[in-house]
PDB file of N, CA and C in Angstrom:
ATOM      1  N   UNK A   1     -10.395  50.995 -18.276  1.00  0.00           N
ATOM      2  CA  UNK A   1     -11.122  49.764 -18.513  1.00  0.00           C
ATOM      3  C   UNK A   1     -10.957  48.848 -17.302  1.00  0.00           C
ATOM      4  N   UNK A   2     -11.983  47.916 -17.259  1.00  0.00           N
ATOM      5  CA  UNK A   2     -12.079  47.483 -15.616  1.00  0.00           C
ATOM      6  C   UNK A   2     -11.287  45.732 -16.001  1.00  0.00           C
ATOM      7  N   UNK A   3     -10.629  45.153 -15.387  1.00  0.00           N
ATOM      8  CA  UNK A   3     -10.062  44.026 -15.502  1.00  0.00           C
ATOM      9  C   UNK A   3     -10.764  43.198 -14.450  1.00  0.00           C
ATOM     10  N   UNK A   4     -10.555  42.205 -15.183  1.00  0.00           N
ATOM     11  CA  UNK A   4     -11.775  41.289 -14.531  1.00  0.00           C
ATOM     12  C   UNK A   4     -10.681  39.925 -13.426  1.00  0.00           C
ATOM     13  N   UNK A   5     -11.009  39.842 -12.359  1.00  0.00           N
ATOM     14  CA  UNK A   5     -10.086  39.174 -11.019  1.00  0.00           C
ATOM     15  C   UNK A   5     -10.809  37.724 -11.534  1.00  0.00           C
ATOM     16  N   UNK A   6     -10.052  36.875 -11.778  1.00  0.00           N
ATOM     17  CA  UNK A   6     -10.314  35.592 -12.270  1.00  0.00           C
ATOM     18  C   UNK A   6     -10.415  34.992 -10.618  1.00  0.00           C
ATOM     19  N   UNK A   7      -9.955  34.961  -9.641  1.00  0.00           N
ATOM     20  CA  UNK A   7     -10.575  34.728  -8.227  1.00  0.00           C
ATOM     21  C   UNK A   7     -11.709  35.042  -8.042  1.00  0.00           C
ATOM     22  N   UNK A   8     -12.069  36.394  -8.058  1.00  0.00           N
ATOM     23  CA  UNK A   8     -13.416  36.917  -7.495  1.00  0.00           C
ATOM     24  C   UNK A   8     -14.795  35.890  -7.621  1.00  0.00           C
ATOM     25  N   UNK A   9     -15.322  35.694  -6.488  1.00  0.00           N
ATOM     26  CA  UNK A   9     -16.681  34.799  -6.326  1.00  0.00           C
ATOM     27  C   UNK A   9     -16.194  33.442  -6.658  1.00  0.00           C
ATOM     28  N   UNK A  10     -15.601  32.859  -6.689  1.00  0.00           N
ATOM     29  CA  UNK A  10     -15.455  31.319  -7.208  1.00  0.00           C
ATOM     30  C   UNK A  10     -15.830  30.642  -5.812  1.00  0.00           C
ATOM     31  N   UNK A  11     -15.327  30.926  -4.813  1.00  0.00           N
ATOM     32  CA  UNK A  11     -15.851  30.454  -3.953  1.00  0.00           C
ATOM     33  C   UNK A  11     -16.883  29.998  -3.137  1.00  0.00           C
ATOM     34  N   UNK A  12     -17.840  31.323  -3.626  1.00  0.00           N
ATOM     35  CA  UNK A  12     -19.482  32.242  -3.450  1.00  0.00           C
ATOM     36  C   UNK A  12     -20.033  30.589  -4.567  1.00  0.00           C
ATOM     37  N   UNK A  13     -19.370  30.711  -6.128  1.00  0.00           N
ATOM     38  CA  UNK A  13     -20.447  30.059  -6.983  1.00  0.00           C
ATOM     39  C   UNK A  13     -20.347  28.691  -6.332  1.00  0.00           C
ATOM     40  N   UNK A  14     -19.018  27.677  -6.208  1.00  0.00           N
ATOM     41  CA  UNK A  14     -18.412  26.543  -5.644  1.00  0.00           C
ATOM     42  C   UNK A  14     -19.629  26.053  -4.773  1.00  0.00           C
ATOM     43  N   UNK A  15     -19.754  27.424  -3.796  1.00  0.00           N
ATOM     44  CA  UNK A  15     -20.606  26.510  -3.061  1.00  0.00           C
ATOM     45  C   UNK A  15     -22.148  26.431  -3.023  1.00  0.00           C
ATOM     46  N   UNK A  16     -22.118  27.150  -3.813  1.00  0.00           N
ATOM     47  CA  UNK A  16     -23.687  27.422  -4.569  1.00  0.00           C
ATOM     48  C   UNK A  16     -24.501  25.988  -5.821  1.00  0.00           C
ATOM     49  N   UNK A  17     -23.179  25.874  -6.218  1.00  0.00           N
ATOM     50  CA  UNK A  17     -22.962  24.412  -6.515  1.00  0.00           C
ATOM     51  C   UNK A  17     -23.470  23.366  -5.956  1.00  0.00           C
ATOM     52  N   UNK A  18     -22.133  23.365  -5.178  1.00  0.00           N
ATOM     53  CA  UNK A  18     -22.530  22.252  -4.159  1.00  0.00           C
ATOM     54  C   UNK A  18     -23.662  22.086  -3.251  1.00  0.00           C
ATOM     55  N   UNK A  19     -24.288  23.177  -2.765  1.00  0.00           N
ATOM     56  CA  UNK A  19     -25.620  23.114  -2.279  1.00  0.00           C
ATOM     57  C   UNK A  19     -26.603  22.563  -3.236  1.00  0.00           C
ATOM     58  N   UNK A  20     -26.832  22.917  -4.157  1.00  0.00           N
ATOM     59  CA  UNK A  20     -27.511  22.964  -5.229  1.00  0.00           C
ATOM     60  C   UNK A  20     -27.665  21.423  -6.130  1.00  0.00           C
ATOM     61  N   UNK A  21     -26.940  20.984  -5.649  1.00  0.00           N
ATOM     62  CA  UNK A  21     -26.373  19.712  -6.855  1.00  0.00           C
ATOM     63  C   UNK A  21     -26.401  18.599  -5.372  1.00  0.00           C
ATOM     64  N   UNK A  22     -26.148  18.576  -4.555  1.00  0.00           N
ATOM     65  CA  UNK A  22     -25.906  18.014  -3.328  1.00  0.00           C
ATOM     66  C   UNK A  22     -24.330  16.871  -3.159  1.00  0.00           C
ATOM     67  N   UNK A  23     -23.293  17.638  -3.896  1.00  0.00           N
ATOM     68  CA  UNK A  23     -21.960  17.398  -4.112  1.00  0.00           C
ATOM     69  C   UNK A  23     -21.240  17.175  -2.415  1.00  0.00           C
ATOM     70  N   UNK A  24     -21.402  17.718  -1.889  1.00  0.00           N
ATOM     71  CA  UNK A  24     -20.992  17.804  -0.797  1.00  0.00           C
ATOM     72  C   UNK A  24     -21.391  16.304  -0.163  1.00  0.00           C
ATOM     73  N   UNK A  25     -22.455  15.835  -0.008  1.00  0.00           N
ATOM     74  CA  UNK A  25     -23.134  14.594   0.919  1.00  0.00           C
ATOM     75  C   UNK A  25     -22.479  13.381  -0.451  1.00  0.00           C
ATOM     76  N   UNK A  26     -21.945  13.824  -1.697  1.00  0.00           N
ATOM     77  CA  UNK A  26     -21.782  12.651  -2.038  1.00  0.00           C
ATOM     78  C   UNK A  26     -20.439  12.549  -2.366  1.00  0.00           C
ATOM     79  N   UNK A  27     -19.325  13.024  -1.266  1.00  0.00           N
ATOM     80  CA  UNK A  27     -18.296  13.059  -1.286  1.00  0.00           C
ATOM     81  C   UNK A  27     -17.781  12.394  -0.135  1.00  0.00           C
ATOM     82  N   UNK A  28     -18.803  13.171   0.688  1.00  0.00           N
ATOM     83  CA  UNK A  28     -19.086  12.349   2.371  1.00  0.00           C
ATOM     84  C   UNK A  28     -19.357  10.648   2.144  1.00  0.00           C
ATOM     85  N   UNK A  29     -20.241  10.511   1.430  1.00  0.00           N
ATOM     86  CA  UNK A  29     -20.563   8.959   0.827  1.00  0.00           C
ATOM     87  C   UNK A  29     -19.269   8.324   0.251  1.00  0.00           C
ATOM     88  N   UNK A  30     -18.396   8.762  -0.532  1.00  0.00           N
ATOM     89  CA  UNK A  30     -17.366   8.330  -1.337  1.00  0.00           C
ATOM     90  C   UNK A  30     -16.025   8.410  -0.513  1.00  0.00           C
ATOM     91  N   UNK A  31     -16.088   9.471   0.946  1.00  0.00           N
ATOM     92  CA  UNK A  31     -14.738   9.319   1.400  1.00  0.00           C
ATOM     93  C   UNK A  31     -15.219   8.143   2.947  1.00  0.00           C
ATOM     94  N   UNK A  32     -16.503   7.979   3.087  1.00  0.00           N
ATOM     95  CA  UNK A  32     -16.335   7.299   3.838  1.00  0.00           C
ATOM     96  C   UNK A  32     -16.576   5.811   3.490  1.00  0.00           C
ATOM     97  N   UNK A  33     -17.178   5.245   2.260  1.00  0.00           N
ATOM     98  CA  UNK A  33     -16.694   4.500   1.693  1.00  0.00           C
ATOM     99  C   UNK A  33     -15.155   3.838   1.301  1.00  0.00           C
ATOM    100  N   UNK A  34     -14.233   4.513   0.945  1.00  0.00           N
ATOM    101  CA  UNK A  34     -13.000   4.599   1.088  1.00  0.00           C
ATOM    102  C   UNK A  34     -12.479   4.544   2.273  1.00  0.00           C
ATOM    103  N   UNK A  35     -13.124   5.128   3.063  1.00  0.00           N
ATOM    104  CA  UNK A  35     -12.188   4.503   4.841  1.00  0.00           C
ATOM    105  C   UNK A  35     -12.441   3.407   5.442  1.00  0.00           C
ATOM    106  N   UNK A  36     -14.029   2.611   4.754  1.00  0.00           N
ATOM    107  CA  UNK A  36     -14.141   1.174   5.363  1.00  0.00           C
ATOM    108  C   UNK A  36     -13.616   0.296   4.978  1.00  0.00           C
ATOM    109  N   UNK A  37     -13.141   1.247   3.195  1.00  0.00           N
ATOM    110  CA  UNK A  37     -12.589   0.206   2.454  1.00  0.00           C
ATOM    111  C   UNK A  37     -11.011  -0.320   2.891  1.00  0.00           C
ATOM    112  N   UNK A  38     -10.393   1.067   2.807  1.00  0.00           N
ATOM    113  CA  UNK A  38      -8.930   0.860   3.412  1.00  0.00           C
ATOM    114  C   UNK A  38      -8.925   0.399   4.712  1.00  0.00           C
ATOM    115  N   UNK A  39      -9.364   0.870   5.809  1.00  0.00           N
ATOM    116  CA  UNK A  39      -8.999   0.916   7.417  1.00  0.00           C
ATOM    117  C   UNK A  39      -9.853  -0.870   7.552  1.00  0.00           C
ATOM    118  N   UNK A  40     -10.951  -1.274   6.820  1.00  0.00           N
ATOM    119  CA  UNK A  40     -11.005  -2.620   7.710  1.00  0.00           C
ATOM    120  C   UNK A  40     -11.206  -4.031   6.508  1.00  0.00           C
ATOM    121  N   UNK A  41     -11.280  -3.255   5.109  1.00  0.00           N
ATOM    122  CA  UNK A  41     -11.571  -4.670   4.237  1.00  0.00           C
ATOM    123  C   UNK A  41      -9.971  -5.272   3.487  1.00  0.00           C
ATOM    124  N   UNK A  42      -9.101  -3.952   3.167  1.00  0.00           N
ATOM    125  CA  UNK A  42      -7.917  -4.518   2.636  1.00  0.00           C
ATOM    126  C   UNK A  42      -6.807  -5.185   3.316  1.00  0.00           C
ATOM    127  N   UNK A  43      -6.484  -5.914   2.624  1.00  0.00           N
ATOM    128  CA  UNK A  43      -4.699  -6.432   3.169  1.00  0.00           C
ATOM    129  C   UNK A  43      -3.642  -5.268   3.156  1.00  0.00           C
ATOM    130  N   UNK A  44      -3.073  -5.546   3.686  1.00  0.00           N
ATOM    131  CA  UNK A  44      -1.583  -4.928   3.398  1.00  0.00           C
ATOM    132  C   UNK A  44      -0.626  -5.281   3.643  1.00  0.00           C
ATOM    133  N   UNK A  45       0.876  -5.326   2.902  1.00  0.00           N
ATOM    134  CA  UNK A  45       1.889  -6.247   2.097  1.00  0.00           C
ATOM    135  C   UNK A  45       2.804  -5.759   4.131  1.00  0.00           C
ATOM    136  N   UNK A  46       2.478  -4.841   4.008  1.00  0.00           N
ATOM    137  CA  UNK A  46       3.477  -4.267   4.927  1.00  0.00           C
ATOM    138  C   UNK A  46       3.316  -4.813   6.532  1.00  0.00           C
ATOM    139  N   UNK A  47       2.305  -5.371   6.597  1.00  0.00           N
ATOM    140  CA  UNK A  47       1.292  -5.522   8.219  1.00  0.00           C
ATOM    141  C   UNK A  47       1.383  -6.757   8.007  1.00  0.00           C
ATOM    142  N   UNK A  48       2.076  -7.787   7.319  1.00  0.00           N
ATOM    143  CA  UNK A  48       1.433  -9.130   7.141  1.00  0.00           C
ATOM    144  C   UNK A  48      -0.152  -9.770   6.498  1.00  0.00           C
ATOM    145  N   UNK A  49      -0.107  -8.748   5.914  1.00  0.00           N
ATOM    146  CA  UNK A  49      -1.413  -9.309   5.081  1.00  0.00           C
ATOM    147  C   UNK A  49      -2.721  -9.253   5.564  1.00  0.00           C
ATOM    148  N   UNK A  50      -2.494  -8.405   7.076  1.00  0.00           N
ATOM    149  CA  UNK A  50      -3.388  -7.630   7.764  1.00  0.00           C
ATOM    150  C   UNK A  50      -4.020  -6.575   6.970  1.00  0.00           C
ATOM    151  N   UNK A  51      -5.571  -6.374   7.407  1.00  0.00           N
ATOM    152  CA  UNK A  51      -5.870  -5.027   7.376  1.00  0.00           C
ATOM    153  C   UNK A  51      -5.649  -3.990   8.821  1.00  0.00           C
ATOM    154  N   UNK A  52      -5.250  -2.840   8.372  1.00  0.00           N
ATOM    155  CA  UNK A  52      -4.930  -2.083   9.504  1.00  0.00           C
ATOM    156  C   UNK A  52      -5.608  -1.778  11.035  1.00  0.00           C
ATOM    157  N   UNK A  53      -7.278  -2.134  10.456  1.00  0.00           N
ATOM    158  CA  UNK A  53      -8.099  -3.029  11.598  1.00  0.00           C
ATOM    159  C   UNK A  53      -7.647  -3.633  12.676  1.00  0.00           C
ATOM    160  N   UNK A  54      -7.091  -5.416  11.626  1.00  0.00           N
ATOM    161  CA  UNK A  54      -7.018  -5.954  11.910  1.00  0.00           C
ATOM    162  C   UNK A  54      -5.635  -6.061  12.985  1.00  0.00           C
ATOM    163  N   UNK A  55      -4.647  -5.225  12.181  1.00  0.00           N
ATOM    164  CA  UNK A  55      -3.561  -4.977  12.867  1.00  0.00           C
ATOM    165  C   UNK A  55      -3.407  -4.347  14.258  1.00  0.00           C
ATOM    166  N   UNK A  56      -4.514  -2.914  14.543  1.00  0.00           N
ATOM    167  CA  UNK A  56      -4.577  -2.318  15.701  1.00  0.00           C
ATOM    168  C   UNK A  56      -5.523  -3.022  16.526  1.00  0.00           C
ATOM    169  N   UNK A  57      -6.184  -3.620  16.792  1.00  0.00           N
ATOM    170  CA  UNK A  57      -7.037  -4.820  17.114  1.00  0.00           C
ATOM    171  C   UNK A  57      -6.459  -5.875  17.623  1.00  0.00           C
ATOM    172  N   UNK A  58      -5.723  -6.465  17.464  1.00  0.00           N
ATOM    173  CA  UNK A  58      -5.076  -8.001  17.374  1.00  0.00           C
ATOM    174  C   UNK A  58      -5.391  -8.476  16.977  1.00  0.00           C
ATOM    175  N   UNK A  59      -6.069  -8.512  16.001  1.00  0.00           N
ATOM    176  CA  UNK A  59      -6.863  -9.785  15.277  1.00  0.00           C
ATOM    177  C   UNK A  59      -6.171 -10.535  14.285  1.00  0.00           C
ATOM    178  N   UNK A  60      -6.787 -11.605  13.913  1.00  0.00           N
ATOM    179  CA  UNK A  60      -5.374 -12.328  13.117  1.00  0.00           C
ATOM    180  C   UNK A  60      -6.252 -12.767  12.036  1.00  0.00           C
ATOM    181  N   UNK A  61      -5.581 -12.782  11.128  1.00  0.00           N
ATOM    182  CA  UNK A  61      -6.078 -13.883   9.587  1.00  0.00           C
ATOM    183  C   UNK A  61      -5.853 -14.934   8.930  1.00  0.00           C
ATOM    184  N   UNK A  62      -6.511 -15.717   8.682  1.00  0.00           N
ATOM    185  CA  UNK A  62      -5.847 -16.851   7.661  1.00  0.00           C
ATOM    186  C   UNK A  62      -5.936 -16.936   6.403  1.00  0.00           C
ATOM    187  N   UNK A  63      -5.095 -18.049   5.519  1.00  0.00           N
ATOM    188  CA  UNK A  63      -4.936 -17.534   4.095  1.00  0.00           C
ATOM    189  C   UNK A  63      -6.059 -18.458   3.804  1.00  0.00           C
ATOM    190  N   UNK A  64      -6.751 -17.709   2.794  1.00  0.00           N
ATOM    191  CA  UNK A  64      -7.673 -18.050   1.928  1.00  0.00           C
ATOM    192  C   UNK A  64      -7.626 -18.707   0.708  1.00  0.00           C
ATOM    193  N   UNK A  65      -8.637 -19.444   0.103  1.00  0.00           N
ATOM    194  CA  UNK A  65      -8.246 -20.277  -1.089  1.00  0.00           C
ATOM    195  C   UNK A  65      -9.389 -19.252  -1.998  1.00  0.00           C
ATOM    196  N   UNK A  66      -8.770 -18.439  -3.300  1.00  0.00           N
ATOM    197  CA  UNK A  66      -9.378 -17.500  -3.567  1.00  0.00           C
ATOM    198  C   UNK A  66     -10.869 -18.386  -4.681  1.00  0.00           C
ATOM    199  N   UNK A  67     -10.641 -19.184  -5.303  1.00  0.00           N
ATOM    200  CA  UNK A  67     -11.309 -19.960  -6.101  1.00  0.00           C
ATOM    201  C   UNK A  67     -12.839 -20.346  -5.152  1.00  0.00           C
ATOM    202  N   UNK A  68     -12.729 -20.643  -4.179  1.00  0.00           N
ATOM    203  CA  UNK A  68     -13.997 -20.626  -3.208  1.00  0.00           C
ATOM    204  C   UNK A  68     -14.577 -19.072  -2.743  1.00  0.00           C
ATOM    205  N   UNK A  69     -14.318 -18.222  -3.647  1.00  0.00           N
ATOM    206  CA  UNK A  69     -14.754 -16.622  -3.561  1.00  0.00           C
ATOM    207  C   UNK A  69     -15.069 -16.413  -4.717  1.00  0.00           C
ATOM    208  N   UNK A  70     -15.816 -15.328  -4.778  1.00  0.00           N
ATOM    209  CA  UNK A  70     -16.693 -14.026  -5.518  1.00  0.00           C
ATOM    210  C   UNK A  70     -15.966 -12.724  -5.145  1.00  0.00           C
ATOM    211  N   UNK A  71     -15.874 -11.797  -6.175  1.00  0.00           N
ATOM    212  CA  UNK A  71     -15.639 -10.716  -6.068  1.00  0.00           C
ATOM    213  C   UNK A  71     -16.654  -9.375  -5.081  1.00  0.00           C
ATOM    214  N   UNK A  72     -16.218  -8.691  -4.571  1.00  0.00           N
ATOM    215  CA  UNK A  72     -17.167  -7.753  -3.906  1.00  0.00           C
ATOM    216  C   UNK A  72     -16.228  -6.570  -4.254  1.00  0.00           C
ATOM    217  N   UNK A  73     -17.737  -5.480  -4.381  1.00  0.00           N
ATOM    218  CA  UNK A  73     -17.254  -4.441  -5.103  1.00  0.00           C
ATOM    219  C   UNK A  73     -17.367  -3.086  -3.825  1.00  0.00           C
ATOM    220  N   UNK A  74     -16.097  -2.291  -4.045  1.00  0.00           N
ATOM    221  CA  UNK A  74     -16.134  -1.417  -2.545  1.00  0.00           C
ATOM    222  C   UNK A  74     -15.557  -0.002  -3.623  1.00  0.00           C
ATOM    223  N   UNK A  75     -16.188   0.886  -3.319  1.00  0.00           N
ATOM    224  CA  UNK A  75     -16.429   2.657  -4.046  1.00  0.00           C
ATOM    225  C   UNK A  75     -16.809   2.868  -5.163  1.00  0.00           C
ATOM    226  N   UNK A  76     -17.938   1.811  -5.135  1.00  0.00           N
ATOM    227  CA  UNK A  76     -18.327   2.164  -6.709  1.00  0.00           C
ATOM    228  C   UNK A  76     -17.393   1.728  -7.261  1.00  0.00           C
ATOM    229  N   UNK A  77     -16.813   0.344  -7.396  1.00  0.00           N
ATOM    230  CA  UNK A  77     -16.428  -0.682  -8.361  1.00  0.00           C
ATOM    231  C   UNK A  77     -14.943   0.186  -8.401  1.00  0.00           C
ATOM    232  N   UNK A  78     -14.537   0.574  -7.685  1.00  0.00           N
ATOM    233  CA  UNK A  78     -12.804   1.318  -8.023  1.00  0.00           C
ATOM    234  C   UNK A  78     -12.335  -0.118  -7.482  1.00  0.00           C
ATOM    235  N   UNK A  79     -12.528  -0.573  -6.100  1.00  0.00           N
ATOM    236  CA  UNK A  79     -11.600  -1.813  -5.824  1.00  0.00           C
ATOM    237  C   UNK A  79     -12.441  -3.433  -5.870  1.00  0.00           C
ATOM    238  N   UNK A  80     -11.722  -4.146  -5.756  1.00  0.00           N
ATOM    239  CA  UNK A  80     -12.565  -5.561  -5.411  1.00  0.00           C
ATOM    240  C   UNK A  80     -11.978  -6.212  -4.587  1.00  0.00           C
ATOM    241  N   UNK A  81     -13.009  -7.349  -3.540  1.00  0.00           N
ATOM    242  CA  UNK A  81     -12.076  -7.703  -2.823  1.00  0.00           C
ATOM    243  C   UNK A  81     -12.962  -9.389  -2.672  1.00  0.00           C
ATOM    244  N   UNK A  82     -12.446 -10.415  -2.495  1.00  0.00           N
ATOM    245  CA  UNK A  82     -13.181 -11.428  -2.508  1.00  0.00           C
ATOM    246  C   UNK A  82     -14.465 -11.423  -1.207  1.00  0.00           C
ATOM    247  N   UNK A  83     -15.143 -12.818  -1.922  1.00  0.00           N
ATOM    248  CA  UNK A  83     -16.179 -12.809  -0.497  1.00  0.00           C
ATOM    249  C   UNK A  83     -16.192 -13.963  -0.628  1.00  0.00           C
ATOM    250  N   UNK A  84     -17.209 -14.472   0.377  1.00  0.00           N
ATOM    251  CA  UNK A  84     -17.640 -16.140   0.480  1.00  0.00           C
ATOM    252  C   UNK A  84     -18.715 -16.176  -0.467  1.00  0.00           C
ATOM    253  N   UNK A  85     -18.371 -17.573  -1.796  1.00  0.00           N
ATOM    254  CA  UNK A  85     -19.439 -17.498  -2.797  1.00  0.00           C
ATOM    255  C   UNK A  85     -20.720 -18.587  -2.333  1.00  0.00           C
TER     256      UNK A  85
END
């Protein structure tokens, strides 16, 4: 009796998938979303409240009064980060 390789083709269908569905370009959309988000819109506790941008850059920031902001939404609403309202 023939046993069946739970590996075999997953790879073959995966990307048959992903062609098919267009998974691939909307991952590309979602990880590079996520790198504008991290690398130039967030703070961080560790940098002085820099974004890492801002940090390799020299650029500097000042503190904000959050009540004169609106929320802005960055990966499809996973993070928020204020804006000018």
């Amino acid at each position: 009796m023939k046993t069946n390789n739970p590996t075999y083709g997953h790879r073959r269908i995966a990307m048959q998938i992903n062609n098919a569905f267009g998974l691939n370009k909307d991952l590309e959309n979602k990880l590079e979303s996520f790198r504008f988000y991290y690398n130039e819109e967030r703070s961080h506790h560790g940098i002085d409240g820099l974004s890492p941008l801002q940090k390799s850059g020299g650029q500097s920031s000042s503190v904000i009064l959050l009540e004169n902001y609106r929320w802005k939404k960055h990966c499809r609403s996973l993070f928020k980060l204020p804006m000018a309202a």
